[in-house]
C-alpha atoms as a PDB file:
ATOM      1  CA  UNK A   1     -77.708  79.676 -44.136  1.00  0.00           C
ATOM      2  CA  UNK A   2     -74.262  77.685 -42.941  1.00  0.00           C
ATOM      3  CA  UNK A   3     -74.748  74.879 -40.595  1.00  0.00           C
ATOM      4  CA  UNK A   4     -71.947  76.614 -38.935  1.00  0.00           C
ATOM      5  CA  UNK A   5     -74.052  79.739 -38.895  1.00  0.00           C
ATOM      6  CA  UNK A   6     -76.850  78.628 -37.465  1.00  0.00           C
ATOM      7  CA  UNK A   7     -74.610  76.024 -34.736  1.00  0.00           C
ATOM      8  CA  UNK A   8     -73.204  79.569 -33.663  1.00  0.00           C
ATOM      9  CA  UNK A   9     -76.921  81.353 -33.887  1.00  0.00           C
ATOM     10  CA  UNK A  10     -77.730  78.802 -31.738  1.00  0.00           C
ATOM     11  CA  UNK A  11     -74.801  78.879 -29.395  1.00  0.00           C
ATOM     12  CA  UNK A  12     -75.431  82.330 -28.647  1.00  0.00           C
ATOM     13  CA  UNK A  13     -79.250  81.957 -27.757  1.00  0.00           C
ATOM     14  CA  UNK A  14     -78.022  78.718 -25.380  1.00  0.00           C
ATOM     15  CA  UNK A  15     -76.192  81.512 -23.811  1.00  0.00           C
ATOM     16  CA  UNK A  16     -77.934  84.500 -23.600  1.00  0.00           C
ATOM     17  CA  UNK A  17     -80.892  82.094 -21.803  1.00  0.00           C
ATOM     18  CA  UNK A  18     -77.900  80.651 -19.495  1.00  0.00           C
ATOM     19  CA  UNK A  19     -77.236  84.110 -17.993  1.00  0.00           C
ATOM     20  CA  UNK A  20     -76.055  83.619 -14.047  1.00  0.00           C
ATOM     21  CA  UNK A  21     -76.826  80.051 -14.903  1.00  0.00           C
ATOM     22  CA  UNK A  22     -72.928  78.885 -15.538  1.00  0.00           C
ATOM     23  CA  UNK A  23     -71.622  76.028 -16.338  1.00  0.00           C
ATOM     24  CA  UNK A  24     -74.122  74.639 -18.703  1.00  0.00           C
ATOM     25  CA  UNK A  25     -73.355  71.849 -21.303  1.00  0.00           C
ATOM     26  CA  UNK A  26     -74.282  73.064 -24.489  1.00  0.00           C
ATOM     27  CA  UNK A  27     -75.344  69.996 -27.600  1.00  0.00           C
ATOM     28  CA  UNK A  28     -75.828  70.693 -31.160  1.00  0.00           C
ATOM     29  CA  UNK A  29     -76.173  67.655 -33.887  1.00  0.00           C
ATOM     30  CA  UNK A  30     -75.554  67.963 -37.558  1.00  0.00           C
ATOM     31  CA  UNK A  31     -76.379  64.881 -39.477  1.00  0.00           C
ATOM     32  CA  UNK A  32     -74.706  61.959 -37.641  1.00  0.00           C
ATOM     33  CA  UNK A  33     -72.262  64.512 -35.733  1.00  0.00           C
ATOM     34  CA  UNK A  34     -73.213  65.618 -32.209  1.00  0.00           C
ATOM     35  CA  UNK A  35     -71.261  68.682 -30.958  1.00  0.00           C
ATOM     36  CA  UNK A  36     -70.686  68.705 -27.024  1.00  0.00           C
ATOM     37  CA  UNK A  37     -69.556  71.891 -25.637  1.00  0.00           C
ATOM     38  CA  UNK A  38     -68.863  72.473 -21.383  1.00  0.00           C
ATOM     39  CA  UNK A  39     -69.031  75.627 -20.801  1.00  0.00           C
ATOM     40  CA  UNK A  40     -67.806  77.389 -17.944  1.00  0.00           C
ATOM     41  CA  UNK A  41     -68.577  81.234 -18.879  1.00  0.00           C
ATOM     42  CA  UNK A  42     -69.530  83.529 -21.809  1.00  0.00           C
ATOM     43  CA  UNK A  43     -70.277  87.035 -21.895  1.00  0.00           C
ATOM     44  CA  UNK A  44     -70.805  89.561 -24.839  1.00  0.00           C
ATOM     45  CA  UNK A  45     -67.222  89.085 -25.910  1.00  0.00           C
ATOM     46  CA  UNK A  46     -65.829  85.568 -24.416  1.00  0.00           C
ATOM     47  CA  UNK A  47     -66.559  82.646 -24.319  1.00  0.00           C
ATOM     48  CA  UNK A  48     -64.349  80.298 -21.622  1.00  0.00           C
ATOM     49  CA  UNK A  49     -64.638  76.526 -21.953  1.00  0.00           C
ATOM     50  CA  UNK A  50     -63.972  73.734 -20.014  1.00  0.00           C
ATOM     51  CA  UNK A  51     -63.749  71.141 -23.178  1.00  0.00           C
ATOM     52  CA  UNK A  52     -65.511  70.141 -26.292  1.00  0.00           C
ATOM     53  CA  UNK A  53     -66.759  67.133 -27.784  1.00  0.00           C
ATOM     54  CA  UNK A  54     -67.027  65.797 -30.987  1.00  0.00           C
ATOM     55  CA  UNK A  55     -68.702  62.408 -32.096  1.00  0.00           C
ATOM     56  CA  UNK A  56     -70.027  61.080 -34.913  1.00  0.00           C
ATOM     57  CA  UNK A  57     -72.900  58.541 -34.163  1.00  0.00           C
ATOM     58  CA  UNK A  58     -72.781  56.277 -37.215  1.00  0.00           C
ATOM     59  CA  UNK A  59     -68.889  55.654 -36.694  1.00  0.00           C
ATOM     60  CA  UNK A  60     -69.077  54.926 -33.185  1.00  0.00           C
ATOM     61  CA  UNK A  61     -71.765  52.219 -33.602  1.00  0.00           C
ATOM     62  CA  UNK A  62     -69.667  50.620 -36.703  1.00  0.00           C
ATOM     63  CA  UNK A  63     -66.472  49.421 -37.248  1.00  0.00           C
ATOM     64  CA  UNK A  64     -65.218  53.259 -37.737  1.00  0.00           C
ATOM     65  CA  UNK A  65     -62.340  54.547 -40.688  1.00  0.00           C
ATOM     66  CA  UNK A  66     -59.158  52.750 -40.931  1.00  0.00           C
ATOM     67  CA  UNK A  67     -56.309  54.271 -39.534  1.00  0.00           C
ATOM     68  CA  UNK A  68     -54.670  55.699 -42.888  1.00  0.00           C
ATOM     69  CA  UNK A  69     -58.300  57.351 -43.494  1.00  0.00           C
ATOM     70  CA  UNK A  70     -58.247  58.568 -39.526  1.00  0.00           C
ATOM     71  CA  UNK A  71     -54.322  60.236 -40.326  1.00  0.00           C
ATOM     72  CA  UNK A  72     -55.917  62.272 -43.586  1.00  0.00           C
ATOM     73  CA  UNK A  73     -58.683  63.723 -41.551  1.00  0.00           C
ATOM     74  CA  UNK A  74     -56.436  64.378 -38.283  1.00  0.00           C
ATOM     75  CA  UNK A  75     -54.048  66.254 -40.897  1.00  0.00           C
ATOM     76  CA  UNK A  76     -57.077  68.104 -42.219  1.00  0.00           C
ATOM     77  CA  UNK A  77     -58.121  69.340 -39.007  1.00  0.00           C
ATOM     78  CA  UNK A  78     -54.551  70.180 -37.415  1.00  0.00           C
ATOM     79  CA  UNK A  79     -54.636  72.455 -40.956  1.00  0.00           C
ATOM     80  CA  UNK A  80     -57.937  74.336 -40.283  1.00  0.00           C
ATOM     81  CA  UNK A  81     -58.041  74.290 -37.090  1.00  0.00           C
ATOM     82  CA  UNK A  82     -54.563  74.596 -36.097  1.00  0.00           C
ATOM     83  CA  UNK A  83     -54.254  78.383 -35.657  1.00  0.00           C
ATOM     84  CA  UNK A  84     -57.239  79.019 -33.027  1.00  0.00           C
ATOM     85  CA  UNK A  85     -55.667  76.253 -31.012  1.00  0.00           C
ATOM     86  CA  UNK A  86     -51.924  77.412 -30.778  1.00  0.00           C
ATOM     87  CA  UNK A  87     -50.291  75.189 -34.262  1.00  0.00           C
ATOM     88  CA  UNK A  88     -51.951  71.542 -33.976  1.00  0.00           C
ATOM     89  CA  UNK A  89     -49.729  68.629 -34.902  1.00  0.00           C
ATOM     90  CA  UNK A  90     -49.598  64.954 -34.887  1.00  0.00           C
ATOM     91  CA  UNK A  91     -47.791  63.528 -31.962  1.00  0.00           C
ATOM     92  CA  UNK A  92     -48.624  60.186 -31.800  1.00  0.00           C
ATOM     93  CA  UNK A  93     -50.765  57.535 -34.269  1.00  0.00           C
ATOM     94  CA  UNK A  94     -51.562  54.925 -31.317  1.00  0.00           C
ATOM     95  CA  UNK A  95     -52.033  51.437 -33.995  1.00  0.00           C
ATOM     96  CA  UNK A  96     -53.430  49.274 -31.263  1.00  0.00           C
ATOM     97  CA  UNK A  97     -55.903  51.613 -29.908  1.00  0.00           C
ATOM     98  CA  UNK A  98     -57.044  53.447 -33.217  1.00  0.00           C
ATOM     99  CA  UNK A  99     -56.296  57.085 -31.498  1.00  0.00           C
ATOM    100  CA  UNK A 100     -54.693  59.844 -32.562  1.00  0.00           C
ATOM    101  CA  UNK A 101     -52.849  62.700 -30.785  1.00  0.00           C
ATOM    102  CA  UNK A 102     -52.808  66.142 -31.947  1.00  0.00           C
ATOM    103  CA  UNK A 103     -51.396  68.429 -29.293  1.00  0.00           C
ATOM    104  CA  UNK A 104     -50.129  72.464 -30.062  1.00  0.00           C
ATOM    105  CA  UNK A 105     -46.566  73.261 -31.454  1.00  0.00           C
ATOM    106  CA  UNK A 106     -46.569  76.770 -29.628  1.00  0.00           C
ATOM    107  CA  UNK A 107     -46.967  76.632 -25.895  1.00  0.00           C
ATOM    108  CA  UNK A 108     -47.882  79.502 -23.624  1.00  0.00           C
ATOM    109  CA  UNK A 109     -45.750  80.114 -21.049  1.00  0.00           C
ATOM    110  CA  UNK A 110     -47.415  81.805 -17.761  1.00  0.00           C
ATOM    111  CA  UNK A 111     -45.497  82.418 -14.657  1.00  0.00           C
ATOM    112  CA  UNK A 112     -43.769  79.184 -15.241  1.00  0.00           C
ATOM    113  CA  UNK A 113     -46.218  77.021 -16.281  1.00  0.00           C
ATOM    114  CA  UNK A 114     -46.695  75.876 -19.750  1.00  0.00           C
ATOM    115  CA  UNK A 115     -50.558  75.418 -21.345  1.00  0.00           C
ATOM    116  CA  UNK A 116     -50.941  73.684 -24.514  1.00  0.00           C
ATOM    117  CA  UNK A 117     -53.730  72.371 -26.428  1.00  0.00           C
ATOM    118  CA  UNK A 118     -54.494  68.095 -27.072  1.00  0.00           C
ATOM    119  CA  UNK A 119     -56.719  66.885 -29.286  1.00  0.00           C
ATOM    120  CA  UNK A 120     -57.633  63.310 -29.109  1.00  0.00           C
ATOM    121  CA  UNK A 121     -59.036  61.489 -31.995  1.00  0.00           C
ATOM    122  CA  UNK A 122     -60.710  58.296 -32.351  1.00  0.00           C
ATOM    123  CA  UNK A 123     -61.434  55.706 -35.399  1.00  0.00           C
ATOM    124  CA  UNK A 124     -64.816  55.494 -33.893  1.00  0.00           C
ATOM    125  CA  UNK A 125     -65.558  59.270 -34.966  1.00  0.00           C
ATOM    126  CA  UNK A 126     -64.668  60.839 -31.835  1.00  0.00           C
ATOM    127  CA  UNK A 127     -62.857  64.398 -30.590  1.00  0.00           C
ATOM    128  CA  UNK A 128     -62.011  65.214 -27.852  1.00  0.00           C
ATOM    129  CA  UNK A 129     -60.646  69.335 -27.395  1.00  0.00           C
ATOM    130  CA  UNK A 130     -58.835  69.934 -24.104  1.00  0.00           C
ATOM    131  CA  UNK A 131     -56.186  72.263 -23.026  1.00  0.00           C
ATOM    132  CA  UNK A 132     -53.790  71.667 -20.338  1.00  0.00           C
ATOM    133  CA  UNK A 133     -51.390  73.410 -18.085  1.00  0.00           C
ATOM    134  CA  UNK A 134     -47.947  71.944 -17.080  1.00  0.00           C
ATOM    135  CA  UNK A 135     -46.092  72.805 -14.111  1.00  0.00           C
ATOM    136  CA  UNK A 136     -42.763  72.236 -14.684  1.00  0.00           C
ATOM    137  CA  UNK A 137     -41.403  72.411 -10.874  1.00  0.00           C
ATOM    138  CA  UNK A 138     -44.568  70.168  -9.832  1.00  0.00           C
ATOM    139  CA  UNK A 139     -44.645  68.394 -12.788  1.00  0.00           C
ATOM    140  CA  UNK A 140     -48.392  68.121 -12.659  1.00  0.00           C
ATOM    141  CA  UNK A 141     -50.952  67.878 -15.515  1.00  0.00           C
ATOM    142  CA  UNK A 142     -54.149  69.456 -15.217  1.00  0.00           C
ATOM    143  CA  UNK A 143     -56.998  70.351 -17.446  1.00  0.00           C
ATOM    144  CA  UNK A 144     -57.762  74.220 -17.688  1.00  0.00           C
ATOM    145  CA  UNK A 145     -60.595  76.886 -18.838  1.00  0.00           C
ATOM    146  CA  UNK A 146     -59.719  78.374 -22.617  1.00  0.00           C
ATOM    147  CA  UNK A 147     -61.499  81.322 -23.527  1.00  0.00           C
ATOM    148  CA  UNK A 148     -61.933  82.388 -27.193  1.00  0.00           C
ATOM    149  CA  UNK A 149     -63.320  85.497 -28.506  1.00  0.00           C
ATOM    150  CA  UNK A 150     -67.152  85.727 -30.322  1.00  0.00           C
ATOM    151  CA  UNK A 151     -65.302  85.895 -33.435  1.00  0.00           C
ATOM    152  CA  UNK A 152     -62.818  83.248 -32.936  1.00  0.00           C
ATOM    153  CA  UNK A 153     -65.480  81.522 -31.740  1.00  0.00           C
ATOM    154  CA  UNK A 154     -67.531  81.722 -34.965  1.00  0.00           C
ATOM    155  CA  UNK A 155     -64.574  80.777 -37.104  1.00  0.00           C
ATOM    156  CA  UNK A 156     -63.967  77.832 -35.127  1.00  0.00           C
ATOM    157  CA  UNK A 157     -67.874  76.650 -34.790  1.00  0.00           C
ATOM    158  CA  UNK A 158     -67.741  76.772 -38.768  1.00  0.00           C
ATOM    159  CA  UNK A 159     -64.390  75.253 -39.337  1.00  0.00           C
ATOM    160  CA  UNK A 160     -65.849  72.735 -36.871  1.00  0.00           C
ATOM    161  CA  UNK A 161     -68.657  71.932 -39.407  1.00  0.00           C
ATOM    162  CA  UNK A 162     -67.147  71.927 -42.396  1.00  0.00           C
ATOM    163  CA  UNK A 163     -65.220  68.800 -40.850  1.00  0.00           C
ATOM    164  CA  UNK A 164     -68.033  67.464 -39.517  1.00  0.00           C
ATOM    165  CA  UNK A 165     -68.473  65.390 -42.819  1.00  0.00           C
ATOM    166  CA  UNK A 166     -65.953  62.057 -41.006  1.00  0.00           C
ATOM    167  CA  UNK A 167     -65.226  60.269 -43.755  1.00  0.00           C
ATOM    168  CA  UNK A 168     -66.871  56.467 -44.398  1.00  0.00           C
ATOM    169  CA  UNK A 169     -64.067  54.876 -46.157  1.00  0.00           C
END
């Protein structure tokens, strides 16, 4: 059986026994990688997040990948994950701070505001998954719910796992 199988197995039996019992923070490891996952609401069909967290243990207790290493794997993910999280792309490579910033090419526009996926990445074997909405006459910035379907959902939890391997160079 997939790890990504069974992270999803187990996903669904976190929230089957969280019925009426939302939010809950939901943790699943694999290896050195420990999957954080906030969320807000899931029913037979949806699930609707608040954010998820990615970290790999081994990396953020060393001296983590090198930034050329970090750029390969940020390219990887923007290229399987990409799709489910509206066309990821490198924005920034931050030198000094050993971040990256993958944020989503294709915008939704509702009622005037404009929500967007940003994926932070860290040398130290950290991601963080957020999605934000914009409004453009307030100009404010705030962090809001994204729902995904079971079967988005699955594809993501395993595309999530197959990258779960960080590389050690």
């Amino acid at each position: 059986m997939s790890q990504g199988k069974n992270f999803y197995d187990a996903f669904n039996t976190a929230s089957r026994q969280h019925v009426n019992k939302h939010p809950f923070v939901f943790r699943y490891c694999i290896g050195d990688t420990e999957f954080t996952v906030d969320v807000l609401d899931s029913d037979k069909f949806t699930t609707l997040f608040s954010k998820i967290n990615v970290i790999n243990k081994a990396l953020a207790q060393g001296e983590g990948v090198n930034m050329e290493t970090l750029s390969q794997y940020a390219s990887r993910f923007a290229a399987k994950l990409g799709p489910a999280l509206q066309n990821l792309k490198i924005i920034e490579v931050d030198e000094v701070n050993r971040k990256i910033l993958l944020k989503s090419t294709k915008s939704l526009n509702e009622h005037g505001r404009i929500s967007s996926y940003e994926v932070v990445m860290t040398s130290q074997g950290a991601i963080d998954i957020t999605r934000y909405r914009c409004d453009r006459n307030a100009k404010r910035h705030e962090v809001v719910p994204f729902a995904v379907t079971k079967e988005t959902l699955q594809l993501f939890i395993q595309h999530l796992c197959d990258l779960s391997c960080w590389p050690t160079v």
